[in-house]
Structure formats: structure tokens, C-alpha cells
PDB file of N, CA and C in Angstrom:
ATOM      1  N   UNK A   1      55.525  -1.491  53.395  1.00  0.00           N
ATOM      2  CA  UNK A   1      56.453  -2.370  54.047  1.00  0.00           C
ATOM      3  C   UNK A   1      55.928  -2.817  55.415  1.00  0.00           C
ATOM      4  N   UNK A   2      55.329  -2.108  56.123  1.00  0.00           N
ATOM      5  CA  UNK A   2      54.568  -2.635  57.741  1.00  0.00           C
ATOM      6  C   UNK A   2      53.886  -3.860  57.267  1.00  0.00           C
ATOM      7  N   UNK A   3      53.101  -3.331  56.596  1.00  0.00           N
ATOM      8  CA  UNK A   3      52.500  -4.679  56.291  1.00  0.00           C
ATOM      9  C   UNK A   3      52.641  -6.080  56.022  1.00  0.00           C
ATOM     10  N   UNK A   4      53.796  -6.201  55.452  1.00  0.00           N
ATOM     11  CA  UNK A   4      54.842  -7.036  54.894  1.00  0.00           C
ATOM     12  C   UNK A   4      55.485  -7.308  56.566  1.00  0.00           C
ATOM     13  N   UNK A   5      56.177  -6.254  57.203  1.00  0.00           N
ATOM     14  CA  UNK A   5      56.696  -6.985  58.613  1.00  0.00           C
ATOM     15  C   UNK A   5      55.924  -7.563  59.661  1.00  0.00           C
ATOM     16  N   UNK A   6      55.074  -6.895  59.878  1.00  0.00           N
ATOM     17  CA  UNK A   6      54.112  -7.788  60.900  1.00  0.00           C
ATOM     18  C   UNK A   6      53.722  -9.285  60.929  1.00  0.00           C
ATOM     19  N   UNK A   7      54.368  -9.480  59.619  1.00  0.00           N
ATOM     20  CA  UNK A   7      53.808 -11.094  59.029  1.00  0.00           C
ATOM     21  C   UNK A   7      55.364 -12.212  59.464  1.00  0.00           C
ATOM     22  N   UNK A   8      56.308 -11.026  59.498  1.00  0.00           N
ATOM     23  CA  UNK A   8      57.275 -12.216  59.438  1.00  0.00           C
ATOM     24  C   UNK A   8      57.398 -12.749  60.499  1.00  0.00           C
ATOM     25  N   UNK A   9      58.464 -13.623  60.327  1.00  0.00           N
ATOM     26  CA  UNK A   9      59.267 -14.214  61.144  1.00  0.00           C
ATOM     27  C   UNK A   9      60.466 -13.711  61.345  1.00  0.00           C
ATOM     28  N   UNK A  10      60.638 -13.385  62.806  1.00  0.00           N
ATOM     29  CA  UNK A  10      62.228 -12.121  63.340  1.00  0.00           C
ATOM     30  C   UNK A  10      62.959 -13.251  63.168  1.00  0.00           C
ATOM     31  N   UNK A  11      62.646 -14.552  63.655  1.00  0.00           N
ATOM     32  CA  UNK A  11      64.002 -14.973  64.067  1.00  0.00           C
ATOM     33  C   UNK A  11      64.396 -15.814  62.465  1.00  0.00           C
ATOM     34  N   UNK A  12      63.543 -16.005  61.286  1.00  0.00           N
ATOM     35  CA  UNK A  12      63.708 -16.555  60.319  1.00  0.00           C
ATOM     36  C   UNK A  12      63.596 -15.221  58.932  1.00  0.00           C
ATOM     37  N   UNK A  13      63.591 -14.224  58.529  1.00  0.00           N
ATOM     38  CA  UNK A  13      63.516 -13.446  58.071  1.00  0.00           C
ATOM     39  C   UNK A  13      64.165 -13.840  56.684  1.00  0.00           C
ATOM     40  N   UNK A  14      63.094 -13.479  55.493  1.00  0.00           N
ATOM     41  CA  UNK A  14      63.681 -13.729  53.777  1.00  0.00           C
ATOM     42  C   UNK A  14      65.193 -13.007  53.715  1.00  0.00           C
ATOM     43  N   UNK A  15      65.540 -13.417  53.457  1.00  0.00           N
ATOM     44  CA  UNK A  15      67.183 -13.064  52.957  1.00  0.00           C
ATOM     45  C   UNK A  15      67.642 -12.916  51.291  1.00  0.00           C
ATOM     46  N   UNK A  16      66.246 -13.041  50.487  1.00  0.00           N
ATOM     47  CA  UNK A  16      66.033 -13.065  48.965  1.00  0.00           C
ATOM     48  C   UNK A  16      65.005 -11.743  48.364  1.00  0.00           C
ATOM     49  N   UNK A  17      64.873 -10.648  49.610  1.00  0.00           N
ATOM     50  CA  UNK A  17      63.392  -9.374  49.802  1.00  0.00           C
ATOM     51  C   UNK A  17      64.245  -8.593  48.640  1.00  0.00           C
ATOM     52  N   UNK A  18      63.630  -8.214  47.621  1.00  0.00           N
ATOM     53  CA  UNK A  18      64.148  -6.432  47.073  1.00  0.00           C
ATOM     54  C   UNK A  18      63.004  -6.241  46.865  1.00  0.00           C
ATOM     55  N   UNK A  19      63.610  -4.573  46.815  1.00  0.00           N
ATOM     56  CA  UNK A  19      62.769  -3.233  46.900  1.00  0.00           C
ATOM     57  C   UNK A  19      62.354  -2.962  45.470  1.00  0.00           C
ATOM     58  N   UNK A  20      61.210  -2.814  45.122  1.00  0.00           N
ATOM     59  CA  UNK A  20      60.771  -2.249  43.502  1.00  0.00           C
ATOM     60  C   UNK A  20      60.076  -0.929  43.770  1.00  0.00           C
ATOM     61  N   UNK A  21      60.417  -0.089  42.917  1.00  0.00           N
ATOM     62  CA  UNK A  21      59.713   1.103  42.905  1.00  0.00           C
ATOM     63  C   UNK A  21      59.134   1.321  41.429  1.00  0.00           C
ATOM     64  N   UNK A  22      57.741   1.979  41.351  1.00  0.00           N
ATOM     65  CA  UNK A  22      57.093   2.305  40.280  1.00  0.00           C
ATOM     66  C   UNK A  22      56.599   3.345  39.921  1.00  0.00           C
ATOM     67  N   UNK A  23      56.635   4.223  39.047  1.00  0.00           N
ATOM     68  CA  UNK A  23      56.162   5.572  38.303  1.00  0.00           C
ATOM     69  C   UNK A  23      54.819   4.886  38.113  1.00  0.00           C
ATOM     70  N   UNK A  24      53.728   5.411  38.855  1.00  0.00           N
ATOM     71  CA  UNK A  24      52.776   5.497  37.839  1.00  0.00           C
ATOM     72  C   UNK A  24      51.915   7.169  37.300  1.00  0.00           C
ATOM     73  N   UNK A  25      51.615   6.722  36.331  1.00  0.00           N
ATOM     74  CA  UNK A  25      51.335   8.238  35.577  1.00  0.00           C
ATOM     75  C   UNK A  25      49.871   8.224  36.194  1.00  0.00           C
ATOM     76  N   UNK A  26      49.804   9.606  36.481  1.00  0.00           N
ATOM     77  CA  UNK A  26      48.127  10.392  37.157  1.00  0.00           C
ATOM     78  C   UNK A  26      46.685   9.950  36.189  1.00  0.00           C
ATOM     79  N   UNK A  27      47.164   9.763  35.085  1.00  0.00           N
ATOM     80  CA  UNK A  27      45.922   9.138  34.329  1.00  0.00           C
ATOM     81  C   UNK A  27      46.052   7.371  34.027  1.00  0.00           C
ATOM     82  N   UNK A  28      46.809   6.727  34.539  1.00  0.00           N
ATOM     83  CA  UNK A  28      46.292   5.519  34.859  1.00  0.00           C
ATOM     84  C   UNK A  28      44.865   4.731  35.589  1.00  0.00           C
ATOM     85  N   UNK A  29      44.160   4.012  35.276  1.00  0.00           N
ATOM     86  CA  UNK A  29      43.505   3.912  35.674  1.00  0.00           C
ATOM     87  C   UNK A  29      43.092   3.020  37.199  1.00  0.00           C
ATOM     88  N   UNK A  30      42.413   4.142  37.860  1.00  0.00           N
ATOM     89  CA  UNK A  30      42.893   3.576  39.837  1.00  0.00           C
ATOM     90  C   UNK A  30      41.391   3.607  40.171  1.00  0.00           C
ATOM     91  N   UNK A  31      40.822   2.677  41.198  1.00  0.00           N
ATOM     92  CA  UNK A  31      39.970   2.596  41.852  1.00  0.00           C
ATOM     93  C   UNK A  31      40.056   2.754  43.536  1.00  0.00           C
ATOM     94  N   UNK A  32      39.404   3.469  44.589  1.00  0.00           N
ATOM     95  CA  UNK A  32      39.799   3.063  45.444  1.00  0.00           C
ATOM     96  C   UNK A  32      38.732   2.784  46.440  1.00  0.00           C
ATOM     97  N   UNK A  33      39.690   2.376  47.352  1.00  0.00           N
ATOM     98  CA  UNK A  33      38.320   1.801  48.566  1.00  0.00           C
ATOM     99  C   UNK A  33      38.099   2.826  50.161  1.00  0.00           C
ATOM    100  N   UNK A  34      37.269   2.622  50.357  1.00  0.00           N
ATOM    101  CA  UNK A  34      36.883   3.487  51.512  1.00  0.00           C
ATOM    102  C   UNK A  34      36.807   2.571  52.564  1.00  0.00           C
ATOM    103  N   UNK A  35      37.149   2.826  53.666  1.00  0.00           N
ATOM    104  CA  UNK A  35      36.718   2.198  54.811  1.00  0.00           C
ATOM    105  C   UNK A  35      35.397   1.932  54.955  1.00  0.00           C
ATOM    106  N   UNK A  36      34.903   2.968  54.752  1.00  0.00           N
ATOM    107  CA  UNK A  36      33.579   2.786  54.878  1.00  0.00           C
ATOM    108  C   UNK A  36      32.907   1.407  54.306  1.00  0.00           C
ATOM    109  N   UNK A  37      33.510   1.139  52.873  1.00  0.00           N
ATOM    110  CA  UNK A  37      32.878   0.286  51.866  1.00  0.00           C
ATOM    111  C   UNK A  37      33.533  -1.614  52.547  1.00  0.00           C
ATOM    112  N   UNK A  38      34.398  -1.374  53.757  1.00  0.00           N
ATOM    113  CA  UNK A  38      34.704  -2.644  53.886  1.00  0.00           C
ATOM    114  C   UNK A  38      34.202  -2.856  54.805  1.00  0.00           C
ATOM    115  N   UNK A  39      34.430  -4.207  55.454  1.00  0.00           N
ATOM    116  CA  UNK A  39      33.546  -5.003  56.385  1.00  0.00           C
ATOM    117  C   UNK A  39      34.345  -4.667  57.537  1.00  0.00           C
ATOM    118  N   UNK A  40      33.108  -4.555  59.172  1.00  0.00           N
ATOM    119  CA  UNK A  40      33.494  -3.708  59.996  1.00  0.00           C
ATOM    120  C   UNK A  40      34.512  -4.577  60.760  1.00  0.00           C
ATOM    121  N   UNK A  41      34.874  -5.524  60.706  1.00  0.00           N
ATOM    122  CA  UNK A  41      35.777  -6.289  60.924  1.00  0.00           C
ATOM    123  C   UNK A  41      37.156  -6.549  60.432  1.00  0.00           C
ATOM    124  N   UNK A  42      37.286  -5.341  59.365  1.00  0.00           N
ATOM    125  CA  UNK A  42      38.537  -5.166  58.589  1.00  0.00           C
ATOM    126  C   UNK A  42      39.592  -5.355  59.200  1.00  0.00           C
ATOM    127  N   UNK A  43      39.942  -5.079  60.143  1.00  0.00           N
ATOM    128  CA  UNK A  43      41.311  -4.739  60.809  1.00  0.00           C
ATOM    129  C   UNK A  43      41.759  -5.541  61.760  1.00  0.00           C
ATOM    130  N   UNK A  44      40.628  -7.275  61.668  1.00  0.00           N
ATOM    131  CA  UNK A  44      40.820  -8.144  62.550  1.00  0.00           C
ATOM    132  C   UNK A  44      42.144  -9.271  61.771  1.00  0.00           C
ATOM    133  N   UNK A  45      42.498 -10.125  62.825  1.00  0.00           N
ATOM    134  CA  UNK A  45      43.637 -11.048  62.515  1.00  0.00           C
ATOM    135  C   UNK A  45      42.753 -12.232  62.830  1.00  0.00           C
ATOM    136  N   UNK A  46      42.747 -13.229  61.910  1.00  0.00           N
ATOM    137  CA  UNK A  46      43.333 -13.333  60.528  1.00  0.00           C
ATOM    138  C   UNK A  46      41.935 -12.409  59.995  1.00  0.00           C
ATOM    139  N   UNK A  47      42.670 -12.181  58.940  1.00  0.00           N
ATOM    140  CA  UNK A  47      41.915 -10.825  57.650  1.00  0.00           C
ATOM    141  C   UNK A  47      40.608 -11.921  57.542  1.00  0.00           C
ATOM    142  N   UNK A  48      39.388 -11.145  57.607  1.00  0.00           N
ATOM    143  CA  UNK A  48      38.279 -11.678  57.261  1.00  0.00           C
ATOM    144  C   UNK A  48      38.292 -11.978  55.384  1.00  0.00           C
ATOM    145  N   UNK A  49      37.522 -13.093  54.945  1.00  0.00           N
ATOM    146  CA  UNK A  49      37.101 -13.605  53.956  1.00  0.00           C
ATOM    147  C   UNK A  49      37.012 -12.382  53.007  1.00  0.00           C
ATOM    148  N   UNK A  50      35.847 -11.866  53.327  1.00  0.00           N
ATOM    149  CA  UNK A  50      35.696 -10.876  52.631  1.00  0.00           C
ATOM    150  C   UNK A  50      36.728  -9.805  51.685  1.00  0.00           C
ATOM    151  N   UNK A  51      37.619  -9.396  52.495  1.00  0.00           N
ATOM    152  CA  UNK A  51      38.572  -8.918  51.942  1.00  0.00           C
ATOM    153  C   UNK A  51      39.600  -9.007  50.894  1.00  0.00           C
ATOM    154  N   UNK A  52      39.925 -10.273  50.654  1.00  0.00           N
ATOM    155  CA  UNK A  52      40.344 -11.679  49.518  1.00  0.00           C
ATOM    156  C   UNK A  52      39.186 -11.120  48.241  1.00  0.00           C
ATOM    157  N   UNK A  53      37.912 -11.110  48.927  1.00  0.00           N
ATOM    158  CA  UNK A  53      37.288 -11.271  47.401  1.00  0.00           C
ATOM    159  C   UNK A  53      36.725  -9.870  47.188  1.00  0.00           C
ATOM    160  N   UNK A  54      37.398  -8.763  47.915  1.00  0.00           N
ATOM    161  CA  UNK A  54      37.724  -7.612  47.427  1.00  0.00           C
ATOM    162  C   UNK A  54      38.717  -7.504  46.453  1.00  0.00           C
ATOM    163  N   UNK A  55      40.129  -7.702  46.338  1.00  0.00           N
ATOM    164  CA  UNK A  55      41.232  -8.198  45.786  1.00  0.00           C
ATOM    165  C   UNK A  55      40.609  -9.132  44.244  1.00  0.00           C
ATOM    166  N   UNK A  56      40.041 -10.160  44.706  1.00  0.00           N
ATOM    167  CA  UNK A  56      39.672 -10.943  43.290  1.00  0.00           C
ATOM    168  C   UNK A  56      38.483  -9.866  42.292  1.00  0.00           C
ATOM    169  N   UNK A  57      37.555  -9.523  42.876  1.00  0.00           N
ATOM    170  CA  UNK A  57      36.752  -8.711  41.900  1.00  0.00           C
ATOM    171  C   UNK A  57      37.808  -7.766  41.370  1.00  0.00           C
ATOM    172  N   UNK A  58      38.618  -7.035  42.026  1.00  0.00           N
ATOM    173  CA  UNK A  58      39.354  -6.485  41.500  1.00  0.00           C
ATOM    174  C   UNK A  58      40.178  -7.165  39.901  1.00  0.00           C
ATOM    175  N   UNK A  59      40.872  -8.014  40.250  1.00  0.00           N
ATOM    176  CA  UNK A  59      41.649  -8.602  39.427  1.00  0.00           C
ATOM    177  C   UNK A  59      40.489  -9.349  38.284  1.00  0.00           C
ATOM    178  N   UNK A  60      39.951  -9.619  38.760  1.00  0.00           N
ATOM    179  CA  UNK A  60      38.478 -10.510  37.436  1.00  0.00           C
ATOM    180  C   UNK A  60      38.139  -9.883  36.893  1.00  0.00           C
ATOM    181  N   UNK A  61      37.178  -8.517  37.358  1.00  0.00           N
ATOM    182  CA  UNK A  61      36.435  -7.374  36.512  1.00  0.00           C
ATOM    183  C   UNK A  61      37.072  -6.554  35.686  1.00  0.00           C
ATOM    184  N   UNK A  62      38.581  -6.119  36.118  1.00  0.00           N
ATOM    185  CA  UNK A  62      39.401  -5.310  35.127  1.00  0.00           C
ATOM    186  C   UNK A  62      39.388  -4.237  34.968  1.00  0.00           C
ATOM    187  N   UNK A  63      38.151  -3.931  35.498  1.00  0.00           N
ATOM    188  CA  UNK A  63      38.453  -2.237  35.416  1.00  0.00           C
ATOM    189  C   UNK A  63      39.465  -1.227  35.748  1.00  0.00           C
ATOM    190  N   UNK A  64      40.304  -1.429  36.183  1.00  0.00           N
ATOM    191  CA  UNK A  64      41.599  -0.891  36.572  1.00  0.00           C
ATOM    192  C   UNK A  64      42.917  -1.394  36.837  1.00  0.00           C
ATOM    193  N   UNK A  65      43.442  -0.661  36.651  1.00  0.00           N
ATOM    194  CA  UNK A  65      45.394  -1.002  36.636  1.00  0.00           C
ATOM    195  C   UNK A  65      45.707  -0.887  38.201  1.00  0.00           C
ATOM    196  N   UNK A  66      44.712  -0.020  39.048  1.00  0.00           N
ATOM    197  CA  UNK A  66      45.128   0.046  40.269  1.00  0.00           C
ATOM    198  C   UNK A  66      44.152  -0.377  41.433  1.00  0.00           C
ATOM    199  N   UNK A  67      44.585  -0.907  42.489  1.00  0.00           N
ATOM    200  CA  UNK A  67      43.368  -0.768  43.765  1.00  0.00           C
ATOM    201  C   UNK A  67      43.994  -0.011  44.943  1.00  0.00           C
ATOM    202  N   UNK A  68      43.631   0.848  45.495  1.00  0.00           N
ATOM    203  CA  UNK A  68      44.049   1.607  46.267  1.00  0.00           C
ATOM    204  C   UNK A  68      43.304   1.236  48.041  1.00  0.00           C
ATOM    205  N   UNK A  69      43.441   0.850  48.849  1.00  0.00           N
ATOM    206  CA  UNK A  69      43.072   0.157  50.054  1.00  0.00           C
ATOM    207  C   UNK A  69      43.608   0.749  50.654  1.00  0.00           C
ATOM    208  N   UNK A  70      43.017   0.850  52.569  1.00  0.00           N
ATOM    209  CA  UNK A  70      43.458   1.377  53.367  1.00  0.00           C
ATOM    210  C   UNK A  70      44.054   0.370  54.332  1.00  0.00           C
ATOM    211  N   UNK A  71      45.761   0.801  54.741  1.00  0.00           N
ATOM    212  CA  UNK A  71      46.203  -0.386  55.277  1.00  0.00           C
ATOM    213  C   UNK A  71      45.802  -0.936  56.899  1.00  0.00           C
ATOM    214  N   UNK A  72      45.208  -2.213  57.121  1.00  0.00           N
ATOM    215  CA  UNK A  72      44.912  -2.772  58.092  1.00  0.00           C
ATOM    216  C   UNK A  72      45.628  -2.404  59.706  1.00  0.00           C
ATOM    217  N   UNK A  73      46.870  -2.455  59.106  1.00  0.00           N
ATOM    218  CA  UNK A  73      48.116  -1.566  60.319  1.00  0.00           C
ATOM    219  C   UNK A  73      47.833  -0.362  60.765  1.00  0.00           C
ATOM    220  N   UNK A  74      47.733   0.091  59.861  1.00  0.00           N
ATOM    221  CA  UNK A  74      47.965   1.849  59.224  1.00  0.00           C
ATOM    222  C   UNK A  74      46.949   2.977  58.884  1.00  0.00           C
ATOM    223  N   UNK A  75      45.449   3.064  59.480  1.00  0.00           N
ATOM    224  CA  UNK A  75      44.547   2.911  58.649  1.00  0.00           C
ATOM    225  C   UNK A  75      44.138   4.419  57.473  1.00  0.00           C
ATOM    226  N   UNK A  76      45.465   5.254  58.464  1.00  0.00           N
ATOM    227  CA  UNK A  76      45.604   6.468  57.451  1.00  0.00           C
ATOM    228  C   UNK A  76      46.637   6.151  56.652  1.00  0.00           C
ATOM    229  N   UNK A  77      47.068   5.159  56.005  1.00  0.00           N
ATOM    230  CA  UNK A  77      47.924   4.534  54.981  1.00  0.00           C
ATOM    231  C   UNK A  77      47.123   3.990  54.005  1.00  0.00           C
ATOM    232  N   UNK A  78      47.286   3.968  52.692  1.00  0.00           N
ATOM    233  CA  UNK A  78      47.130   3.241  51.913  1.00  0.00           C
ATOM    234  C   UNK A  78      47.699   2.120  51.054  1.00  0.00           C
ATOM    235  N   UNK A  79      47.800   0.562  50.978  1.00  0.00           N
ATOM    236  CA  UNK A  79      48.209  -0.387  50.008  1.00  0.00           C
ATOM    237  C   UNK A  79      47.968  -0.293  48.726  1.00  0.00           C
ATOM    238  N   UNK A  80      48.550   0.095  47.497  1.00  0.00           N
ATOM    239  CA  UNK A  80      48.319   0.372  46.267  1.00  0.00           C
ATOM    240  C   UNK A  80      48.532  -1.364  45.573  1.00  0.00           C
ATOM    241  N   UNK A  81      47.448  -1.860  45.002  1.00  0.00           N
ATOM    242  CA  UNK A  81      47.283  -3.557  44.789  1.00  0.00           C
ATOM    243  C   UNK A  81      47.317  -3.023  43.370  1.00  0.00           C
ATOM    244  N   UNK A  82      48.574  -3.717  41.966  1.00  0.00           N
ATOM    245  CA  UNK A  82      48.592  -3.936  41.077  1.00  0.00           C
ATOM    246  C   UNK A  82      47.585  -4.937  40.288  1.00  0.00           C
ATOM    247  N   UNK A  83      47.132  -4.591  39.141  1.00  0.00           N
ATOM    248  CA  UNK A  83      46.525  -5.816  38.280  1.00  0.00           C
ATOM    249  C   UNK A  83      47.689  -5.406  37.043  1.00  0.00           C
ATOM    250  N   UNK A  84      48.248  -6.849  37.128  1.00  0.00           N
ATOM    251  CA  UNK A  84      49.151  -7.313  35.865  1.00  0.00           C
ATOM    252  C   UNK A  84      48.962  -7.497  34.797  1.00  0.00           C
ATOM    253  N   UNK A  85      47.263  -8.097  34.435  1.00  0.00           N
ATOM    254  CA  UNK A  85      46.539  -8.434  33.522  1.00  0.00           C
ATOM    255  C   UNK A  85      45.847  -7.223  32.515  1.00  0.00           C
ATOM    256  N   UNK A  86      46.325  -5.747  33.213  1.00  0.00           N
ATOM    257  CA  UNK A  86      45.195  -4.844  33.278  1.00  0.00           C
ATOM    258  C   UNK A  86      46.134  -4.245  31.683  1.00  0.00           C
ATOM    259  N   UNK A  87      45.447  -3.968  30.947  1.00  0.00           N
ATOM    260  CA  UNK A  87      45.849  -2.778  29.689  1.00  0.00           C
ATOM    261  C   UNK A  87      47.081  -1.869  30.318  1.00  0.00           C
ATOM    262  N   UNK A  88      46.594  -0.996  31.465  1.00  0.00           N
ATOM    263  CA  UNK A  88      47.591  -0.282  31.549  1.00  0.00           C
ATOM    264  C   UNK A  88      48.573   0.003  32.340  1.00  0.00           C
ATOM    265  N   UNK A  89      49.096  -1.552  32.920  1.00  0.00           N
ATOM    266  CA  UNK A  89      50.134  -1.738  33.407  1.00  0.00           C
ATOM    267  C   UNK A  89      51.639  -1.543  32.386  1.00  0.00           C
ATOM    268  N   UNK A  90      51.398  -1.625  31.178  1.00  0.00           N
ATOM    269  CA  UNK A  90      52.448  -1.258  30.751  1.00  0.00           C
ATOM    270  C   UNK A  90      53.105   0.216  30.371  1.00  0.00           C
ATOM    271  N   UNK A  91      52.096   0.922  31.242  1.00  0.00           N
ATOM    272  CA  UNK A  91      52.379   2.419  31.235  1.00  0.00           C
ATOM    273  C   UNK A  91      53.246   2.972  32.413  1.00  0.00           C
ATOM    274  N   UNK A  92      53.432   1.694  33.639  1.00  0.00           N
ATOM    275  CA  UNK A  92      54.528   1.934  34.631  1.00  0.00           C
ATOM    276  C   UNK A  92      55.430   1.996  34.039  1.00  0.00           C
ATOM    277  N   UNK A  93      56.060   2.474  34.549  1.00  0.00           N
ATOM    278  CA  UNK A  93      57.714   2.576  34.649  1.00  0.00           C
ATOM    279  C   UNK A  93      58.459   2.217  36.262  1.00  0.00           C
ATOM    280  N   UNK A  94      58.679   0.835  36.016  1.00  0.00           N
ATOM    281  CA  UNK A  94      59.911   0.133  36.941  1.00  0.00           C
ATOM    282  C   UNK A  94      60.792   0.374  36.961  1.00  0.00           C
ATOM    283  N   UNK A  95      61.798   0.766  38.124  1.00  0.00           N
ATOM    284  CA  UNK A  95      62.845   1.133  38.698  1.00  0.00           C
ATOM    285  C   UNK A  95      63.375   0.265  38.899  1.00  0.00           C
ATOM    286  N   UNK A  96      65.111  -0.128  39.017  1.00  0.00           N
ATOM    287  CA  UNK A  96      65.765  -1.059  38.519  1.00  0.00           C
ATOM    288  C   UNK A  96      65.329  -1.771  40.657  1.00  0.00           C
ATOM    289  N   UNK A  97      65.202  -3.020  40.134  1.00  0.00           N
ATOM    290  CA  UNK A  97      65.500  -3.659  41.775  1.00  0.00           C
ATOM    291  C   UNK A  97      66.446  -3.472  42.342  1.00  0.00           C
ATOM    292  N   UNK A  98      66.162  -3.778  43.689  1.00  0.00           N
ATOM    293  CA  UNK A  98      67.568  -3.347  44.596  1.00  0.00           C
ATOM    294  C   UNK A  98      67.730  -4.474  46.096  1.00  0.00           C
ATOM    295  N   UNK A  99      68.594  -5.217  46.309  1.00  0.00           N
ATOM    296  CA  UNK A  99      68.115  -6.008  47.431  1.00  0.00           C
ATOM    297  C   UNK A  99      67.939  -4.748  48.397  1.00  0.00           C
ATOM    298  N   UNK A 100      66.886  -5.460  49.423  1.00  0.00           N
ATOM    299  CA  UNK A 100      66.389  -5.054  50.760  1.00  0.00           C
ATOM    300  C   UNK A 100      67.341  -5.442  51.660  1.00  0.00           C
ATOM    301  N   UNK A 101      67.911  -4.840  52.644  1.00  0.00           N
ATOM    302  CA  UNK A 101      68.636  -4.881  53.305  1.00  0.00           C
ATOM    303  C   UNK A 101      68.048  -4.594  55.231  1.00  0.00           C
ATOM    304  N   UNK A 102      67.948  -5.204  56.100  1.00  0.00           N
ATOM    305  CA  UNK A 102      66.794  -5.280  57.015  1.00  0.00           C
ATOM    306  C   UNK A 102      67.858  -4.246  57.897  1.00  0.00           C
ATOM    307  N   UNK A 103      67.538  -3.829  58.487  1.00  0.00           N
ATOM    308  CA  UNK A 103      68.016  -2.590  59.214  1.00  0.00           C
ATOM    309  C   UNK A 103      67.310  -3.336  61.020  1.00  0.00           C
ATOM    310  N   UNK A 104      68.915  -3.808  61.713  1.00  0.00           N
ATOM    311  CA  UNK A 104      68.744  -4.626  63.045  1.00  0.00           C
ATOM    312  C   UNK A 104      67.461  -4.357  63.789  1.00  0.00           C
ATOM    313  N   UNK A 105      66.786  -2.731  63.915  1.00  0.00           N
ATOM    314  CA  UNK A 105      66.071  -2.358  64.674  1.00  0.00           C
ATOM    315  C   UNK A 105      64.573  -2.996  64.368  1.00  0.00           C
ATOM    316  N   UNK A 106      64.107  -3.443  63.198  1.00  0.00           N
ATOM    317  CA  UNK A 106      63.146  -4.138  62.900  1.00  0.00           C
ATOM    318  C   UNK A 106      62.834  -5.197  63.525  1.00  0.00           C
ATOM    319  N   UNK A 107      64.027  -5.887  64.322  1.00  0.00           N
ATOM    320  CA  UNK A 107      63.778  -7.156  65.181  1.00  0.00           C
ATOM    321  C   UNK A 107      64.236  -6.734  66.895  1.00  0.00           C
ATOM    322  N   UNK A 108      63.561  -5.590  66.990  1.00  0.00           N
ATOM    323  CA  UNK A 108      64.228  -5.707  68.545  1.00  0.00           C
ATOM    324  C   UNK A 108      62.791  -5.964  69.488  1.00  0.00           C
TER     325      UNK A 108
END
């Protein structure tokens, strides 16, 4: 979710956001990334090029249902990036949606 706020707009904020949550099972198939393996400029604004076509090899090559990234904000966080296309996305299990509800302190 940081990731997602840093981008908005306080004074214009989506009013259409829900929350999805997902089971995924331990033998799904996940790849992940190391800091190490990204460009030393990772954590600059706007996101370097590079990073985009981290994301696309991902999604083109197929090898996995998951990409696991370290978040730009956050850098002991990780972004878990879905492939939709992948075989074993249909081994999640989705949790019913729920609207997001912004809690005032996010815009102070």
C-alpha cells in the first residue's frame, strides 16, 4: 500500500480503491529479485527505465506466477508482482473484495 500512496493525489484521492487479498500456496511458482541484481539507481524518482523491463521479462518469459521485488519506499519490504497469464495463477485463492476506506491520517 506505501507504494500505491506516495503516488497519489491527497487532495484528489480514488474513491473506487478495494482491498484484495490472496492465498498463495508455498509451491507456486516465485522468482525473486535482489537488490543487488537492480540498477544502482533503483530508488530514484521517476523509476529508471530499466525497471519496467524488469516487470516485462517477467511477464513475456513466464517462468513464474510470481515476482517478488524489493520496495523502492521500503527497501526491507517486498512488492509481490502477479503474472495473470502464468499456469499457476489459478492456484490462488482470492478473498472476497472489500472497498478501501482511507483512514484521515494518510493526508495530514
Amino acid at each position: 500500500m506505501v507504494e500505491y500512496f506516495v503516488h497519489l493525489d491527497a487532495k484528489h484521492p480514488p474513491q473506487d480503491l478495494v482491498l484484495a487479498t490472496a492465498a498463495i500456496p508455498q509451491d507456486v511458482s516465485m522468482e525473486q529479485v535482489s537488490i543487488a541484481e537492480l540498477p544502482s539507481d533503483w530508488r530514484r524518482t521517476p523509476a529508471p527505465r530499466g525497471l519496467a523491463a524488469i516487470g516485462e521479462r517477467f511477464v513475456l518469459e513466464g517462468r513464474s506466477a510470481v515476482l517478488i521485488v524489493p520496495s523502492a519506499i521500503s527497501p526491507t519490504e517486498f512488492n509481490w508482482l502477479l503474472n495473470p497469464a502464468h499456469p499457476d495463477m489459478s492456484r490462488l485463492a482470492v478473498g472476497p473484495l472489500q472497498h478501501f476506506v482511507y483512514d484521515s491520517r494518510f493526508f495530514r
